[in-house]
PDB file of N, CA and C in Angstrom:
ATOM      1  N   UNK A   1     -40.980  -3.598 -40.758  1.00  0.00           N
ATOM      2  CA  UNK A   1     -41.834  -2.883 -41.687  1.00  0.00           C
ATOM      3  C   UNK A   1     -41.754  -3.573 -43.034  1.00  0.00           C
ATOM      4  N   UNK A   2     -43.148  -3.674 -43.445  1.00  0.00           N
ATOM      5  CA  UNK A   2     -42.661  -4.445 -45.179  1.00  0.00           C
ATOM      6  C   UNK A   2     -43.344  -3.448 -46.137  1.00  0.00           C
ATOM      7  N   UNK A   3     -42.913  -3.748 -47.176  1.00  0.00           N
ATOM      8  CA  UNK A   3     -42.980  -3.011 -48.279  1.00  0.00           C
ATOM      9  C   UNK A   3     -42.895  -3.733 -49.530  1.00  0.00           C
ATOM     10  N   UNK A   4     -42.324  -3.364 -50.456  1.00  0.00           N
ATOM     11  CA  UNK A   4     -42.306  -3.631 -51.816  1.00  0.00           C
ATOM     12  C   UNK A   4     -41.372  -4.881 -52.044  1.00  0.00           C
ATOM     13  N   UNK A   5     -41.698  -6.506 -52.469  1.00  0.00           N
ATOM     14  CA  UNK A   5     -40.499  -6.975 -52.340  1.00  0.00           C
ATOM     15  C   UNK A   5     -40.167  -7.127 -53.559  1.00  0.00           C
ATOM     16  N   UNK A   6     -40.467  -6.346 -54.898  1.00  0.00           N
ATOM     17  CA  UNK A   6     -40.040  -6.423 -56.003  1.00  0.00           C
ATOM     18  C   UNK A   6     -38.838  -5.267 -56.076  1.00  0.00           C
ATOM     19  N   UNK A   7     -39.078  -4.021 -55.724  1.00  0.00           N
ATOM     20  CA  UNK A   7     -37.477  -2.808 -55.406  1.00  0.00           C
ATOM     21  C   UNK A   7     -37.161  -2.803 -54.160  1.00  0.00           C
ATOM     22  N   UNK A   8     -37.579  -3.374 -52.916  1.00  0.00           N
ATOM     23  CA  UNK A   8     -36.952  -3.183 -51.754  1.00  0.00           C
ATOM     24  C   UNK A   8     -37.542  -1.748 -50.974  1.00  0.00           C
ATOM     25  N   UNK A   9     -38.429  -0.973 -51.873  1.00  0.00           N
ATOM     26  CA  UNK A   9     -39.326   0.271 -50.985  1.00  0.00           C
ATOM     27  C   UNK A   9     -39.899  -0.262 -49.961  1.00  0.00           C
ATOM     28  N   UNK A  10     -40.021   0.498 -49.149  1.00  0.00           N
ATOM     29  CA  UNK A  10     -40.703   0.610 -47.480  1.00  0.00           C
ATOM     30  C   UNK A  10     -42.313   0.907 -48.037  1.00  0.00           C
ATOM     31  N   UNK A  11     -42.148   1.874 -49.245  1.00  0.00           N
ATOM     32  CA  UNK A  11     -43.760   1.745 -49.024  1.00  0.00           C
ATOM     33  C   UNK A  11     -44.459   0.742 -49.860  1.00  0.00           C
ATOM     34  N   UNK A  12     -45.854   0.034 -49.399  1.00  0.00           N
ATOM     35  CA  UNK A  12     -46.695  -0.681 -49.826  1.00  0.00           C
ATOM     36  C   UNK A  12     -47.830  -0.409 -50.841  1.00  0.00           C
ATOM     37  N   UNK A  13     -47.519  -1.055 -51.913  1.00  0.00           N
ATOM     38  CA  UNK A  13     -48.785  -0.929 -52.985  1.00  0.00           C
ATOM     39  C   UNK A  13     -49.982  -0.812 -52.824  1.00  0.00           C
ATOM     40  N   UNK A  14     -50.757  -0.048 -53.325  1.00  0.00           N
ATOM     41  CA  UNK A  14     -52.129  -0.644 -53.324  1.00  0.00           C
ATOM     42  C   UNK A  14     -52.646  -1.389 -54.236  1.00  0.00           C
ATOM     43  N   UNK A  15     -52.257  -1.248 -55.411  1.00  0.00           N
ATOM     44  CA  UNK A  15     -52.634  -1.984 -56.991  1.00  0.00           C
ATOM     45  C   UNK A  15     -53.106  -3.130 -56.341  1.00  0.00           C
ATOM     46  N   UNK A  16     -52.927  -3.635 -55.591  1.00  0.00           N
ATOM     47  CA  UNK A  16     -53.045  -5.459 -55.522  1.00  0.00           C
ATOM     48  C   UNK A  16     -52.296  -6.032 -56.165  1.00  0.00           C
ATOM     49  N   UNK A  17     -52.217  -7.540 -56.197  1.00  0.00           N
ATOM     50  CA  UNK A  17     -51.599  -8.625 -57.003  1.00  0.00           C
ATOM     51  C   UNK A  17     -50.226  -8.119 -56.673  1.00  0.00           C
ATOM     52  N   UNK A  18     -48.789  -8.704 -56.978  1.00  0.00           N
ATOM     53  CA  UNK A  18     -47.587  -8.468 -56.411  1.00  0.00           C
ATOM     54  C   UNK A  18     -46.518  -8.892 -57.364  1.00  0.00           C
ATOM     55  N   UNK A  19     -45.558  -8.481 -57.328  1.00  0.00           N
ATOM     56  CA  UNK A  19     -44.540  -8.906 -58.402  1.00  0.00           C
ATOM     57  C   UNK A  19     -44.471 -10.521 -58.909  1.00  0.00           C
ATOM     58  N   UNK A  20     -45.325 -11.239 -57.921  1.00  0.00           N
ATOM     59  CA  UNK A  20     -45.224 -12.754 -58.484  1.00  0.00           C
ATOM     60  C   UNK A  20     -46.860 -13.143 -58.585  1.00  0.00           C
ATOM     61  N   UNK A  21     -47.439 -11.970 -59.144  1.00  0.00           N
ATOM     62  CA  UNK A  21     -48.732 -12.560 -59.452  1.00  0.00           C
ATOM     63  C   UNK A  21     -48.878 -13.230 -61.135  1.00  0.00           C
ATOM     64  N   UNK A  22     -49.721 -13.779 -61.836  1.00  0.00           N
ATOM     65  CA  UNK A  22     -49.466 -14.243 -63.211  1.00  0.00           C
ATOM     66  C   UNK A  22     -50.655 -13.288 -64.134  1.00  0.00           C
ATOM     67  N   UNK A  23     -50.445 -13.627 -65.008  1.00  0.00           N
ATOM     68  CA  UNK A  23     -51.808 -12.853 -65.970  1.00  0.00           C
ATOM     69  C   UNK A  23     -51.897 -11.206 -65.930  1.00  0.00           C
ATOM     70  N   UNK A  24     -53.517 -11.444 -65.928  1.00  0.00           N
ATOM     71  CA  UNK A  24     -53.882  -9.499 -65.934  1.00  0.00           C
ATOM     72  C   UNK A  24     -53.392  -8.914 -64.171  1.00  0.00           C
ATOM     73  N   UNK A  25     -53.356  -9.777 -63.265  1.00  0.00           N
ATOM     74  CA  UNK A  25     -53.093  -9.023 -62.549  1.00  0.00           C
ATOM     75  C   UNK A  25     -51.727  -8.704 -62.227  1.00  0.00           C
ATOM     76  N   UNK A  26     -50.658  -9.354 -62.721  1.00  0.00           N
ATOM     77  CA  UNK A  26     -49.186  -9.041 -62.655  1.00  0.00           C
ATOM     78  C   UNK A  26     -48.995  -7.713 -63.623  1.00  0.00           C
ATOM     79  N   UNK A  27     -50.118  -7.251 -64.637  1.00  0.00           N
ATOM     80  CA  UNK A  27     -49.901  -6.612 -65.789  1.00  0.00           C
ATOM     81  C   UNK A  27     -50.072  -5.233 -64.894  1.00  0.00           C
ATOM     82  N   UNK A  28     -51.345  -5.508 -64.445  1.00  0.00           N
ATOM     83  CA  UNK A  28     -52.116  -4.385 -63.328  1.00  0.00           C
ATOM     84  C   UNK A  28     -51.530  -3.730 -62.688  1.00  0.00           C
ATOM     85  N   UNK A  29     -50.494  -4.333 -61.626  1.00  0.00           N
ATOM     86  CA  UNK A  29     -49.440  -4.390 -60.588  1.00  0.00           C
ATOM     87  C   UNK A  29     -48.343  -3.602 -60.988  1.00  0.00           C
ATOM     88  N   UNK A  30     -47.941  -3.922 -62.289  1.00  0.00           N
ATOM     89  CA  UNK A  30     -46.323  -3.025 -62.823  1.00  0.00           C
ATOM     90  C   UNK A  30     -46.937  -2.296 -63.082  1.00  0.00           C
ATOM     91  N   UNK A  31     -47.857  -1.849 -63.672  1.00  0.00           N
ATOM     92  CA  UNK A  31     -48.980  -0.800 -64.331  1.00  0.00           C
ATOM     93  C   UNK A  31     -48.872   0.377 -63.378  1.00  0.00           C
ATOM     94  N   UNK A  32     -49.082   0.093 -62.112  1.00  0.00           N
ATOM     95  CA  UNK A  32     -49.659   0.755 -60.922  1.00  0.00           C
ATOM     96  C   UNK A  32     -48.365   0.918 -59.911  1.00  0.00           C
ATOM     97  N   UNK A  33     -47.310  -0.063 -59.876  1.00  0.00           N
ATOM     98  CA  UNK A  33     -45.852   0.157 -59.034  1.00  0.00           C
ATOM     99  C   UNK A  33     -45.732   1.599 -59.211  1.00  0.00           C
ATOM    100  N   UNK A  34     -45.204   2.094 -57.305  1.00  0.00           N
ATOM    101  CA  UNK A  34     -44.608   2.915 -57.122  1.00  0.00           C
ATOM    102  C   UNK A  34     -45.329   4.310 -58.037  1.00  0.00           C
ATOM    103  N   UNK A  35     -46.640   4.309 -58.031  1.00  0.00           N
ATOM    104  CA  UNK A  35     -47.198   5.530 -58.740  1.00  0.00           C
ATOM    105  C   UNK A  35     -47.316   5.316 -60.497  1.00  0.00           C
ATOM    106  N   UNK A  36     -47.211   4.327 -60.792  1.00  0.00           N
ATOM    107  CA  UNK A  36     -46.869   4.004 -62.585  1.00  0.00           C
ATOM    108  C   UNK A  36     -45.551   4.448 -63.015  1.00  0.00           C
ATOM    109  N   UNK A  37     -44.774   5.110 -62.376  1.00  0.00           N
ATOM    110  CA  UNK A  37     -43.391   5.043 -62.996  1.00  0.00           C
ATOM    111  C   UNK A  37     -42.555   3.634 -63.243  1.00  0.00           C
ATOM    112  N   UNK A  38     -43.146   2.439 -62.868  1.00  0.00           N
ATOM    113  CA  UNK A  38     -42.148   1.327 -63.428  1.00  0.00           C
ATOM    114  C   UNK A  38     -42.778   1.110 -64.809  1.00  0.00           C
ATOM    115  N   UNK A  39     -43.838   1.189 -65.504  1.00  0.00           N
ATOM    116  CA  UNK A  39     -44.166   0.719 -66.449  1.00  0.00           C
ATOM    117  C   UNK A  39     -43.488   1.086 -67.847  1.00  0.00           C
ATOM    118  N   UNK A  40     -42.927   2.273 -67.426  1.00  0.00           N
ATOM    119  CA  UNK A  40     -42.007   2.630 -68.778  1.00  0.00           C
ATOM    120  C   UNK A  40     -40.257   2.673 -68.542  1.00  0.00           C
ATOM    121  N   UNK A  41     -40.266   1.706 -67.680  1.00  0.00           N
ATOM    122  CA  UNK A  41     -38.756   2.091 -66.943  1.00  0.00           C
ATOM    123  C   UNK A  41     -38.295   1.010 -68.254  1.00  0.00           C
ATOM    124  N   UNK A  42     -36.913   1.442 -68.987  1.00  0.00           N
ATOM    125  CA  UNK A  42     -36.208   0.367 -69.563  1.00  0.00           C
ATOM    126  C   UNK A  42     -35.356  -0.874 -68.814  1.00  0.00           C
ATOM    127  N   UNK A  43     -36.106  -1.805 -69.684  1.00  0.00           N
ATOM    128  CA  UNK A  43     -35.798  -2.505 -69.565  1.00  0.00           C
ATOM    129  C   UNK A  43     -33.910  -3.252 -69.813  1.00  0.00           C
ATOM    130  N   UNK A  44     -32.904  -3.092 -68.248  1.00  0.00           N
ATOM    131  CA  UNK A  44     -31.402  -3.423 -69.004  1.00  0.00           C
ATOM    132  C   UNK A  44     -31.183  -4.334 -69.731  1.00  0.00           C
ATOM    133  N   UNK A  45     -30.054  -4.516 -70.438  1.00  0.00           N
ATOM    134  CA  UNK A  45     -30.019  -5.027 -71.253  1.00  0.00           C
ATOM    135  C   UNK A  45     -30.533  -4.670 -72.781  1.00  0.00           C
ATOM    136  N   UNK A  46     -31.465  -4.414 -72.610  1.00  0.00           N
ATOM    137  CA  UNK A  46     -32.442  -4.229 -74.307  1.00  0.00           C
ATOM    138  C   UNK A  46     -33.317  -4.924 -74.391  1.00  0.00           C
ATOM    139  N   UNK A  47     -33.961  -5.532 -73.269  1.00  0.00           N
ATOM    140  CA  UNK A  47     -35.375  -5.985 -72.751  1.00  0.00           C
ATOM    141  C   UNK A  47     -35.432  -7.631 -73.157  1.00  0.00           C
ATOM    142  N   UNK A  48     -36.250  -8.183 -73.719  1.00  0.00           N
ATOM    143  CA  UNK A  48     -36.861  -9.322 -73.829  1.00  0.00           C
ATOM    144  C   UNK A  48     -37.575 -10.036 -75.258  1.00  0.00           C
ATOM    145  N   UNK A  49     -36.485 -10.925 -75.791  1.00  0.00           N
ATOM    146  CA  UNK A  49     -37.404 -11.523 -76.948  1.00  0.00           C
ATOM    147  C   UNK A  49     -38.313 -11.992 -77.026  1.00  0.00           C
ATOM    148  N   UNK A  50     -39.546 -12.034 -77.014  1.00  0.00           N
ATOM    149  CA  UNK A  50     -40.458 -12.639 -76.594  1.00  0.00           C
ATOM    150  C   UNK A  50     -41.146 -12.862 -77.962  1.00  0.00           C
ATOM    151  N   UNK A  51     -42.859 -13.754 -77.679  1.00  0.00           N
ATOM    152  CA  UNK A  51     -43.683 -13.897 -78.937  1.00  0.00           C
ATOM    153  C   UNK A  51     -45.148 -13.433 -77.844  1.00  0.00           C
ATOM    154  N   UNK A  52     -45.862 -12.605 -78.496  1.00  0.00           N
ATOM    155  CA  UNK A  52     -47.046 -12.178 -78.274  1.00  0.00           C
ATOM    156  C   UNK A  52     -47.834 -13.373 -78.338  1.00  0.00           C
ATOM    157  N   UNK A  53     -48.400 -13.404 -76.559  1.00  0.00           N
ATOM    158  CA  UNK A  53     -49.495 -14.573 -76.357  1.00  0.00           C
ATOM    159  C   UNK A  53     -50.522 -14.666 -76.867  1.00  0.00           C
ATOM    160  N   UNK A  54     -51.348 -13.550 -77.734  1.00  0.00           N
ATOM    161  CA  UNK A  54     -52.316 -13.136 -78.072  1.00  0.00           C
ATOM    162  C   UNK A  54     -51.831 -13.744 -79.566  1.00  0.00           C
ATOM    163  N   UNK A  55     -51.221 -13.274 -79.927  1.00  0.00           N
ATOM    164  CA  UNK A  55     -51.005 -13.530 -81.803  1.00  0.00           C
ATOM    165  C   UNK A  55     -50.057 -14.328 -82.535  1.00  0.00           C
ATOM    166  N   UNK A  56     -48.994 -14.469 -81.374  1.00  0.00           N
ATOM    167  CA  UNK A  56     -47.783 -15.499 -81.736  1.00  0.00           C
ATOM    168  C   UNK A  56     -46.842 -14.413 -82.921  1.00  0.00           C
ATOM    169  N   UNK A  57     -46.841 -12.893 -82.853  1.00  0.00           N
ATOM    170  CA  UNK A  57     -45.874 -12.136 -83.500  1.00  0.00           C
ATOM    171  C   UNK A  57     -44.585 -12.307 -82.233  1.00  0.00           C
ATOM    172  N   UNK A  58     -43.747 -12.249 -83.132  1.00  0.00           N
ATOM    173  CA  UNK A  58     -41.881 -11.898 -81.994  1.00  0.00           C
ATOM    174  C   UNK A  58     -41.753 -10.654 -81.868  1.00  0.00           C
ATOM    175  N   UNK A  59     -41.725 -10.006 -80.398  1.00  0.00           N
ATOM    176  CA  UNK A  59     -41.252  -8.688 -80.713  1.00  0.00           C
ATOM    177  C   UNK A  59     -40.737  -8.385 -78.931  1.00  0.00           C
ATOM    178  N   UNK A  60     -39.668  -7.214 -79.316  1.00  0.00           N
ATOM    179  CA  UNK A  60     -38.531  -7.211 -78.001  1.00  0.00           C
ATOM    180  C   UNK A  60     -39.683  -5.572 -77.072  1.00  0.00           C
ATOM    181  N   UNK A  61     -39.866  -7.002 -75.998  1.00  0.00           N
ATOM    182  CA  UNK A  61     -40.161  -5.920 -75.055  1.00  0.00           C
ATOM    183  C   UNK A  61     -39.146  -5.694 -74.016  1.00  0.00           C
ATOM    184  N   UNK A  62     -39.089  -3.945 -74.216  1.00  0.00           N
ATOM    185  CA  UNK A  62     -38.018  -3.330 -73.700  1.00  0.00           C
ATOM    186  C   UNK A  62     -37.835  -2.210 -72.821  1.00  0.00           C
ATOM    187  N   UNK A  63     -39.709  -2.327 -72.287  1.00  0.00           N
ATOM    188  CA  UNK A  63     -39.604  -2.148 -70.834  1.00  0.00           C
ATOM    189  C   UNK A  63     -40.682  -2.814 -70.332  1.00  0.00           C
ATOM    190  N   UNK A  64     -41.196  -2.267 -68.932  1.00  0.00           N
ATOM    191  CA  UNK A  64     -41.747  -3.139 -67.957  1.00  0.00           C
ATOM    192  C   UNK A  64     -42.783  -3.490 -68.460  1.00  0.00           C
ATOM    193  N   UNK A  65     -43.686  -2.599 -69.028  1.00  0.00           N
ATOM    194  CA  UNK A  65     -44.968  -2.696 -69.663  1.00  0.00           C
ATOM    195  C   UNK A  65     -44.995  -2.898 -71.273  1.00  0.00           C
ATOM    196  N   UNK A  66     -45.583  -3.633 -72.025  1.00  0.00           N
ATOM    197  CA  UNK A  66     -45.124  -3.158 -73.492  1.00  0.00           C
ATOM    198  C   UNK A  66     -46.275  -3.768 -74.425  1.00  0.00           C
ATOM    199  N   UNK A  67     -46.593  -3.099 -75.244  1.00  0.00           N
ATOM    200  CA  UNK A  67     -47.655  -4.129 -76.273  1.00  0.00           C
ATOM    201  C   UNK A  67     -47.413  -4.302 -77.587  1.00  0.00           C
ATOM    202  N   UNK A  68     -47.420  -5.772 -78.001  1.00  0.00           N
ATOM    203  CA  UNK A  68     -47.262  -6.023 -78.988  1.00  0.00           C
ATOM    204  C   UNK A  68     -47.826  -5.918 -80.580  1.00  0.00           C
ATOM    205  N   UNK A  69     -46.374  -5.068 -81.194  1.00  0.00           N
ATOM    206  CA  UNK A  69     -46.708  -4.188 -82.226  1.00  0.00           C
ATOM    207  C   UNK A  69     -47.850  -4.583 -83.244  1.00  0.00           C
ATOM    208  N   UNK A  70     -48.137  -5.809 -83.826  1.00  0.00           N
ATOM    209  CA  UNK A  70     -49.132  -6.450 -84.461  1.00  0.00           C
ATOM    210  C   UNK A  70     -50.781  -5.992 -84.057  1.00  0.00           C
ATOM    211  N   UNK A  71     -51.127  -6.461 -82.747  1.00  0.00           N
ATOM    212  CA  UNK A  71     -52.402  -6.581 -82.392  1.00  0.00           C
ATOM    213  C   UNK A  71     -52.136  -6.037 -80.876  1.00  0.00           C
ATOM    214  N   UNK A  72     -51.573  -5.162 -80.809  1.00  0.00           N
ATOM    215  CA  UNK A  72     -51.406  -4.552 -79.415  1.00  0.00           C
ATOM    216  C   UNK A  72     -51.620  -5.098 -77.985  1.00  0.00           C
ATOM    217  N   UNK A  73     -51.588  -6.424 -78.202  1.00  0.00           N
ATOM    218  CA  UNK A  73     -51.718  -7.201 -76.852  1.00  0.00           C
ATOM    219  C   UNK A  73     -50.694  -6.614 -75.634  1.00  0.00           C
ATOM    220  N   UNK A  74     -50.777  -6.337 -74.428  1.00  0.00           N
ATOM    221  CA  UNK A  74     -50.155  -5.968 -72.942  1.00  0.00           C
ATOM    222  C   UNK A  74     -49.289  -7.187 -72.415  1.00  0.00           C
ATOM    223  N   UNK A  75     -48.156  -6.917 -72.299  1.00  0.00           N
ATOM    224  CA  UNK A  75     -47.587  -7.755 -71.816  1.00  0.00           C
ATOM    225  C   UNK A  75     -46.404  -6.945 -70.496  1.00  0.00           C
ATOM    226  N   UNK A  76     -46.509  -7.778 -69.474  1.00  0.00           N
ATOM    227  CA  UNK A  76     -45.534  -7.144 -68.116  1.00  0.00           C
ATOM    228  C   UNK A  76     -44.430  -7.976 -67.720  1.00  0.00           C
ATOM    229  N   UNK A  77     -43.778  -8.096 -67.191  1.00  0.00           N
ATOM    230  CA  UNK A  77     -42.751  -8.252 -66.563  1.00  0.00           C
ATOM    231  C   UNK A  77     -42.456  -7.357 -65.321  1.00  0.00           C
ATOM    232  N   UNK A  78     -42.331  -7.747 -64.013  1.00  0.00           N
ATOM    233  CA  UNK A  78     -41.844  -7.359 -62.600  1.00  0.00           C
ATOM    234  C   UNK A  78     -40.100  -7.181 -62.615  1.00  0.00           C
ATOM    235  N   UNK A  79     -40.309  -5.848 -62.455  1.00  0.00           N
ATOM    236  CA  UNK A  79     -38.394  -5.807 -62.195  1.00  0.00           C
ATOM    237  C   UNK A  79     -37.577  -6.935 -61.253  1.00  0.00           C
ATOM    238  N   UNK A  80     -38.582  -7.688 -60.461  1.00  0.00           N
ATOM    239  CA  UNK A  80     -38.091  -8.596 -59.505  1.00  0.00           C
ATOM    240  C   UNK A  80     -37.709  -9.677 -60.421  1.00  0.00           C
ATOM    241  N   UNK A  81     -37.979  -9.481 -61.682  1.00  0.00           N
ATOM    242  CA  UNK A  81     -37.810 -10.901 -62.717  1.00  0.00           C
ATOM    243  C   UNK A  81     -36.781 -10.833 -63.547  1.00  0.00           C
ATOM    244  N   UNK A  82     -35.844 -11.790 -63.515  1.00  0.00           N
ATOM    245  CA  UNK A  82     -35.116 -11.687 -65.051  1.00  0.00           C
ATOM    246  C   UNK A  82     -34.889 -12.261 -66.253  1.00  0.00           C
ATOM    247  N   UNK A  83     -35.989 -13.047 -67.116  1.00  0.00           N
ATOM    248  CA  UNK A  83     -35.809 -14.033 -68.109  1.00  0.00           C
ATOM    249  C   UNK A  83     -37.274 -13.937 -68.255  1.00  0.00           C
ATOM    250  N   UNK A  84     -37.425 -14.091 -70.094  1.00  0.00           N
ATOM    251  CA  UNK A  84     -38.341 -13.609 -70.223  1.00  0.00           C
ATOM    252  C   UNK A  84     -39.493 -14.553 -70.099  1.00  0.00           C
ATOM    253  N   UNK A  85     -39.355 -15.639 -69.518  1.00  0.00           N
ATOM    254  CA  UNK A  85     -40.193 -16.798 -69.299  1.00  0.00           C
ATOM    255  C   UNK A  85     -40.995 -16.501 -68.195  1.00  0.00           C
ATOM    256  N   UNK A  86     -40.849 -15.509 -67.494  1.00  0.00           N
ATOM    257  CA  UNK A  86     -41.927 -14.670 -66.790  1.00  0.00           C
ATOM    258  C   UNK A  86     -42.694 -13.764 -67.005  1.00  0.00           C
ATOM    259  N   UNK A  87     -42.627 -13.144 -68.166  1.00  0.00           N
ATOM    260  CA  UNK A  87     -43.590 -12.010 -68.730  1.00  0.00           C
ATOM    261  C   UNK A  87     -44.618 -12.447 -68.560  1.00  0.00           C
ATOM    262  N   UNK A  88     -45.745 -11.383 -68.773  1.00  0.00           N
ATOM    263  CA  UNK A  88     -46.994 -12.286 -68.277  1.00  0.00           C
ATOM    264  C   UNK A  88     -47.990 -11.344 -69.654  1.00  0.00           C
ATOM    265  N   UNK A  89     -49.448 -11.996 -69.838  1.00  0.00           N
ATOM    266  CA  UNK A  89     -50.106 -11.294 -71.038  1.00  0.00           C
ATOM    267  C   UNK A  89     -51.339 -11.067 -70.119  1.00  0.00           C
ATOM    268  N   UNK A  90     -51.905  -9.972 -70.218  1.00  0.00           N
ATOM    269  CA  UNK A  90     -53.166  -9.483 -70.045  1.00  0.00           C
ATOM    270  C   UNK A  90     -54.184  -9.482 -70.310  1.00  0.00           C
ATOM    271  N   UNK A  91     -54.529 -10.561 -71.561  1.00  0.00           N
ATOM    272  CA  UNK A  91     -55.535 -10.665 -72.562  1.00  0.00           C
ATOM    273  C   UNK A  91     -55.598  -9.587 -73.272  1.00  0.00           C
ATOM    274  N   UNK A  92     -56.588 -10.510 -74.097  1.00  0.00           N
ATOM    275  CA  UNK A  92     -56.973  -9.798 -75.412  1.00  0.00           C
ATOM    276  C   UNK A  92     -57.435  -8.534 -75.520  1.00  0.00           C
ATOM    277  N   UNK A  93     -58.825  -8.375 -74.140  1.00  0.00           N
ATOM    278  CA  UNK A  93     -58.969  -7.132 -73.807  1.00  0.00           C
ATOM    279  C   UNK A  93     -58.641  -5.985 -73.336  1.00  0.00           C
ATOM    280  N   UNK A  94     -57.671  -6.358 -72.960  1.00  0.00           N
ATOM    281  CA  UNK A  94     -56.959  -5.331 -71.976  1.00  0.00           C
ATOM    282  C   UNK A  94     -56.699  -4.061 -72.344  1.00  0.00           C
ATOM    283  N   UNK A  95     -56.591  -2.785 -71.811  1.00  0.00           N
ATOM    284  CA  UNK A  95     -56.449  -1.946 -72.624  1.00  0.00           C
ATOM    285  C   UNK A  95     -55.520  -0.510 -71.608  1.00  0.00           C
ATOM    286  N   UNK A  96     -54.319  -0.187 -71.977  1.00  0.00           N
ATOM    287  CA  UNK A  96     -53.376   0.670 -71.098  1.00  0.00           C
ATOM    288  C   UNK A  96     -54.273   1.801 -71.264  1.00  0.00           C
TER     289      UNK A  96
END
């Protein structure tokens, strides 16, 4: 039986796109995991230094889903990931 290979659940997404998708649809995907409860799950540690792809501001995203405080750009990360060189941006348009 397969399921989720980002938490190891039996049950299967529908969102589309998958913990190793890139862009808007990796954004989509955590958005939509497991009913939308991953999108606000904290992030351990104290999340991720990152710089907003959209504007080039620094700011710590510190859970799954997060937008950057400047110009509110969407940015995700898959719990299957750990370093923030995987976050992914949603564009400009995007809108939670």
């Amino acid at each position: 039986m397969s399921g989720c290979k980002s938490c190891g659940s039996t049950d299967k997404h529908t969102s589309g796109g998958g913990p190793f998708s890139t862009g808007r649809e990796l954004v989509e995907f955590v958005c939509n995991a497991h009913g939308g409860t991953v999108k606000n799950q904290i992030i351990d540690g104290g999340g991720y230094d990152i710089q907003c792809q959209g504007c080039n501001e620094a700011f710590t995203l510190t859970t799954f889903v997060g937008q950057c405080p400047k110009c509110g750009g969407v940015h995700a990360i898959a719990p299957v990931h750990r370093s923030a060189e995987h976050v992914q941006f949603a564009g400009k348009d995007f809108v939670l």
